[in-house]
N, C-alpha and C. Protein backbone atom coordinates (compact mmCIF):
# COMPACT_ATOMS: atom_id res chain seq x y z
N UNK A 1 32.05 -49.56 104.28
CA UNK A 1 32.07 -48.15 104.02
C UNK A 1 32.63 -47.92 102.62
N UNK A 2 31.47 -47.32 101.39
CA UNK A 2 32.30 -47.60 100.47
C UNK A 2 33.24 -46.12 100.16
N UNK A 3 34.18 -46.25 99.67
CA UNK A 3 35.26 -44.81 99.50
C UNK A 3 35.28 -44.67 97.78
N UNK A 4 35.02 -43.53 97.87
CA UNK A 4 34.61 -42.86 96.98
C UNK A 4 36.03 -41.95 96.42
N UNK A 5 36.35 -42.27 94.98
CA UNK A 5 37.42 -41.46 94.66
C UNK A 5 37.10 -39.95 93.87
N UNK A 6 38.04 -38.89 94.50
CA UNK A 6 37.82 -37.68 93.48
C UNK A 6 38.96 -37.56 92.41
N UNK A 7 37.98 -37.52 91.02
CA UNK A 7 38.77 -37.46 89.99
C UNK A 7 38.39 -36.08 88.97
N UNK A 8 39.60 -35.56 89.27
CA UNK A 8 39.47 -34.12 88.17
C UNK A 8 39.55 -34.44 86.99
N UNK A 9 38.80 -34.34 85.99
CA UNK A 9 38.30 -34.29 84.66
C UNK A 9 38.97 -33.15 84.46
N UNK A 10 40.11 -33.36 83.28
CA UNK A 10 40.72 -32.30 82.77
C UNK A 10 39.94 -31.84 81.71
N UNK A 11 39.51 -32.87 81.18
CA UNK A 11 39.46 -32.85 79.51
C UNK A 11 38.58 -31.57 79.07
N UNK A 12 37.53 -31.45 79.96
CA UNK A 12 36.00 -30.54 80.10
C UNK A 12 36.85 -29.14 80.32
N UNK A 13 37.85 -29.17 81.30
CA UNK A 13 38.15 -27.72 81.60
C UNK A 13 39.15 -27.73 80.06
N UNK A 14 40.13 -28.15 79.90
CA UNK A 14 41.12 -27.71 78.68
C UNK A 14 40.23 -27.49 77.72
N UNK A 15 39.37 -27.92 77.43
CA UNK A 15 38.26 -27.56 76.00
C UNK A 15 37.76 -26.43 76.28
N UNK A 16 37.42 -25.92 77.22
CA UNK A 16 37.04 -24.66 77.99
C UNK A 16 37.74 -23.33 77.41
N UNK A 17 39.07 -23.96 77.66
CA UNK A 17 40.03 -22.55 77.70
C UNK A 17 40.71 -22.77 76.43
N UNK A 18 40.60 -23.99 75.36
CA UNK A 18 41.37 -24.48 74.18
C UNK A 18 40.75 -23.40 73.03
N UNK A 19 41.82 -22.84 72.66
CA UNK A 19 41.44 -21.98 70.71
C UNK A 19 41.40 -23.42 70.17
N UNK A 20 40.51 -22.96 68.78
CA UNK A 20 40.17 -23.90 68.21
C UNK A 20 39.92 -23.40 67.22
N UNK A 21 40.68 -23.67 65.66
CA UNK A 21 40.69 -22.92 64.27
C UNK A 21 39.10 -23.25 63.96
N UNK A 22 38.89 -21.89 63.10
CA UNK A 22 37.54 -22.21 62.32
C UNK A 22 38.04 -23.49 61.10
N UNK A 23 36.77 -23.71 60.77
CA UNK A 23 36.90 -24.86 59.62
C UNK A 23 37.32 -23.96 58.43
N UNK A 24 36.56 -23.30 57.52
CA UNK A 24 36.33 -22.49 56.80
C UNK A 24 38.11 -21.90 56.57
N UNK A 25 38.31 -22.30 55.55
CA UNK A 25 39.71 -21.97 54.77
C UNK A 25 40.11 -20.60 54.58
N UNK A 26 38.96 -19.51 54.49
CA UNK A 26 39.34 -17.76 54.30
C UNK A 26 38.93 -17.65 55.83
N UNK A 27 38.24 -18.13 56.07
CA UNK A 27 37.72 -17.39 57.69
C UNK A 27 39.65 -17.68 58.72
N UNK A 28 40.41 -18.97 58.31
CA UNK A 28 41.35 -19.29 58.98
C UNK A 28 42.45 -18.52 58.58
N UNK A 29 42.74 -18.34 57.22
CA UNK A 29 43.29 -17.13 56.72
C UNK A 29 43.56 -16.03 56.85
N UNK A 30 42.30 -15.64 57.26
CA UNK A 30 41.86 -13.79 58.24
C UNK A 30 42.60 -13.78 59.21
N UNK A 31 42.42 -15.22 59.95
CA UNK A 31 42.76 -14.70 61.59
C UNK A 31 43.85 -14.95 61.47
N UNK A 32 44.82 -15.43 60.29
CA UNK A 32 46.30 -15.40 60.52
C UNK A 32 46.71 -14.19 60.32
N UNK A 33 46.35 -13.93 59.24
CA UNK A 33 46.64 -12.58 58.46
C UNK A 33 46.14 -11.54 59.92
N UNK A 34 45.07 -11.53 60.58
CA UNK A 34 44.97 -10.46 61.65
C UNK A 34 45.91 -10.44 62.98
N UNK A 35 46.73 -11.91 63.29
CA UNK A 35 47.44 -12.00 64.20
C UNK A 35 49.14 -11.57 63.53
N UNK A 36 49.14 -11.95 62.09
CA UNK A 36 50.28 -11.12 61.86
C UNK A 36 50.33 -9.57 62.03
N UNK A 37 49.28 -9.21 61.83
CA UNK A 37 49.21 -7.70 61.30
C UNK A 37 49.20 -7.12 62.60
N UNK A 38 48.90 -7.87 63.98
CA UNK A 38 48.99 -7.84 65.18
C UNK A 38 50.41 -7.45 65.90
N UNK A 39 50.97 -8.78 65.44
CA UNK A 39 52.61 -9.11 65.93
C UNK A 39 53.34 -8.01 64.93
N UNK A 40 53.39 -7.64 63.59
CA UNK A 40 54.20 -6.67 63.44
C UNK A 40 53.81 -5.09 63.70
N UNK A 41 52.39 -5.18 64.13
CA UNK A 41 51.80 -3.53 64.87
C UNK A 41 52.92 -3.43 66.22
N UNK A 42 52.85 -4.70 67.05
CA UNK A 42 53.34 -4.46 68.64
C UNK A 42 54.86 -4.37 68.02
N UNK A 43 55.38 -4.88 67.03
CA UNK A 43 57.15 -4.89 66.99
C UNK A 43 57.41 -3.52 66.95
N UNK A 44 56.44 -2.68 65.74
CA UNK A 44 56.82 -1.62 65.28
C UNK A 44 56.35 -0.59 66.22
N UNK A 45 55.64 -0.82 67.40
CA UNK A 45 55.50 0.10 68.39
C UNK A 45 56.95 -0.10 69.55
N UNK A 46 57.45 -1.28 69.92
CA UNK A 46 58.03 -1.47 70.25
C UNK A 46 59.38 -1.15 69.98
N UNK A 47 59.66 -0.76 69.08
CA UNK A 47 61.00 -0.09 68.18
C UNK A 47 61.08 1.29 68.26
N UNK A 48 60.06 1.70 68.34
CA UNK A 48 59.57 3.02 68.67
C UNK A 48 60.04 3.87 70.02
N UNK A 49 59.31 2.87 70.33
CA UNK A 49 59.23 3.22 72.18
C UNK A 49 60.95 3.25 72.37
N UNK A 50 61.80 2.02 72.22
CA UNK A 50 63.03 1.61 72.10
C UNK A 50 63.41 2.64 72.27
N UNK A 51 63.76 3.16 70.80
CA UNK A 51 64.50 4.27 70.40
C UNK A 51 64.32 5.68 70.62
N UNK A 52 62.51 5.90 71.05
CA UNK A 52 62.84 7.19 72.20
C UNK A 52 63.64 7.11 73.66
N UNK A 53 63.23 5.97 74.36
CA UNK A 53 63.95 6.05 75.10
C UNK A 53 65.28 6.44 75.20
N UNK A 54 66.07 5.38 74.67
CA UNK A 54 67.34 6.22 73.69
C UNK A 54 68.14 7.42 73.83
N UNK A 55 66.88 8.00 73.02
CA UNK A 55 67.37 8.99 72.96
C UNK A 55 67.20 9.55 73.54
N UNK A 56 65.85 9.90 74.47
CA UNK A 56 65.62 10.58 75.75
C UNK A 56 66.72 10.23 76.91
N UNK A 57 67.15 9.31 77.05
CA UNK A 57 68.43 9.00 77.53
C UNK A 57 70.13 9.98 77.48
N UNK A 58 69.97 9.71 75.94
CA UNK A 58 70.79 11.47 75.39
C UNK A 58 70.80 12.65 76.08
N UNK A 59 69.53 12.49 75.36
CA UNK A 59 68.94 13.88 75.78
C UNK A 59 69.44 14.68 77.09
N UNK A 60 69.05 13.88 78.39
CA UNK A 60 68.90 13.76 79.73
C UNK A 60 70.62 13.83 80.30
N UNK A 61 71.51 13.10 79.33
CA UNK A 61 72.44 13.30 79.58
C UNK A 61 73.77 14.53 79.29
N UNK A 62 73.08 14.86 77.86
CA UNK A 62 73.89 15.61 77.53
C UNK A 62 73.53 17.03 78.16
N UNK A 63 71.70 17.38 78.11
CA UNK A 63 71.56 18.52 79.35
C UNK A 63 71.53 18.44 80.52
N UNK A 64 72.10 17.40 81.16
CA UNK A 64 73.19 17.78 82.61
C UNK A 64 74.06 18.35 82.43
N UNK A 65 74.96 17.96 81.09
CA UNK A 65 76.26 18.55 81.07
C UNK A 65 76.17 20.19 80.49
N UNK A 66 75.11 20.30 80.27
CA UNK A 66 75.26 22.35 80.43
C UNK A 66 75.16 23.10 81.22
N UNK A 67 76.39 24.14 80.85
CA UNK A 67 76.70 25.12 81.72
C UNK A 67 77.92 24.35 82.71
N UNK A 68 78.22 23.04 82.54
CA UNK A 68 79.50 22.71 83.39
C UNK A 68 80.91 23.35 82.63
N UNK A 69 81.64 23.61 83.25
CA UNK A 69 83.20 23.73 82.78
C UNK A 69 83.74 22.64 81.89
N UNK A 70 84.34 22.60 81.50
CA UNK A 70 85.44 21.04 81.01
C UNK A 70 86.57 21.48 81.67
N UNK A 71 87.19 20.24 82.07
CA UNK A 71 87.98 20.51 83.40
C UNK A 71 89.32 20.39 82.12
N UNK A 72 90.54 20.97 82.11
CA UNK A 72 91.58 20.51 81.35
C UNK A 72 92.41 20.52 82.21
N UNK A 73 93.13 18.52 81.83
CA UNK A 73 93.98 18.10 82.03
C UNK A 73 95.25 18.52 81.77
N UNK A 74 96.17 18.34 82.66
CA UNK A 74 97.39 18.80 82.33
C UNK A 74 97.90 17.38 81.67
N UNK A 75 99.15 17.19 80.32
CA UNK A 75 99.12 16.33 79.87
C UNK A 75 100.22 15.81 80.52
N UNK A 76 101.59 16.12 81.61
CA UNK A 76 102.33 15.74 81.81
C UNK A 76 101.96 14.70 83.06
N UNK A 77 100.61 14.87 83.55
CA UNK A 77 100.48 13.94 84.76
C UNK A 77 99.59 12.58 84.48
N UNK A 78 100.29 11.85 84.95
CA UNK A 78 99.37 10.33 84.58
C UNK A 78 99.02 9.54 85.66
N UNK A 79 97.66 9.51 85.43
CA UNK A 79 96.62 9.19 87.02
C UNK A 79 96.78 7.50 86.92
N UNK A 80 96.82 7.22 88.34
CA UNK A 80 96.52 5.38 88.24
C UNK A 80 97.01 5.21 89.66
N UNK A 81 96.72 4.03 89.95
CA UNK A 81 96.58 3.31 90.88
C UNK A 81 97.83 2.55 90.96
N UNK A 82 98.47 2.42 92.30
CA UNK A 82 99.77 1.58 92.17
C UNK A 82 99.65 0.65 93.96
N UNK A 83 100.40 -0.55 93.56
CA UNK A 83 100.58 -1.62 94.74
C UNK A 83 101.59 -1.89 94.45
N UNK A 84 102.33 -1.58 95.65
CA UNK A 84 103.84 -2.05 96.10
C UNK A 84 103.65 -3.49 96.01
N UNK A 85 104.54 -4.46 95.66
CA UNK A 85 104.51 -5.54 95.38
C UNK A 85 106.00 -5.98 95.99
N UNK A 86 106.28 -6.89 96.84
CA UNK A 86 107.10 -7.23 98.06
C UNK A 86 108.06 -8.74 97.17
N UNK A 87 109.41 -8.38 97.16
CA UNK A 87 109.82 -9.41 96.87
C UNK A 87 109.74 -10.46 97.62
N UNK A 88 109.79 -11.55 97.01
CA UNK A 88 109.43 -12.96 97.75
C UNK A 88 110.85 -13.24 98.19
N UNK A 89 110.68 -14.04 99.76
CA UNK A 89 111.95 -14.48 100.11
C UNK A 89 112.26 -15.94 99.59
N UNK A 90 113.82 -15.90 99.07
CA UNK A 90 113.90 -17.25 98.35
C UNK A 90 114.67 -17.64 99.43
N UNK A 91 114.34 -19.35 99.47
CA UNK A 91 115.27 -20.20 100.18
C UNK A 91 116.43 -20.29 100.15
N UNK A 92 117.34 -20.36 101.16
CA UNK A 92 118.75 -20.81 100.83
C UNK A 92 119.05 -21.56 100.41
């Protein structure tokens, strides 16, 4: 009975899905020059976006705070948190 092996051939599929520079010295040029002009389009949208958020963030925060009171503190009282702390018994 003869047995028969299955062998996946990468090579056919990676060539498939592989970029592959043009030859042509200006044609390779272009497409750098178009993938830069790419990568600093998405930065400079991205900086954008950033910094509305931001500030829409501000925004959002500071008009909650209208029309509230400001509460004033009295300055003689000082808020905090306290734990009794238990002397340790020492040995005789």
């Amino acid at each position: 009975m003869p047995s028969t092996r299955f062998r996946f051939d990468s090579s056919r599929l990676r060539s498939a899905f592989a970029p592959r520079k043009p030859r042509h010295p200006l044609l390779r040029l272009g497409f750098g020059l178009a993938g830069l002009a790419l990568l600093c389009l998405l930065v400079f949208f991205s900086v954008f976006v950033g910094a509305a958020m931001i500030v829409a963030g501000l925004a959002w925060k500071l008009l909650g705070q209208r029309g509230k009171p400001i509460a004033v503190r009295d300055a003689s009282v000082m808020d905090g948190e306290y734990r009794v702390v238990r002397k340790p018994a020492l040995p005789i």
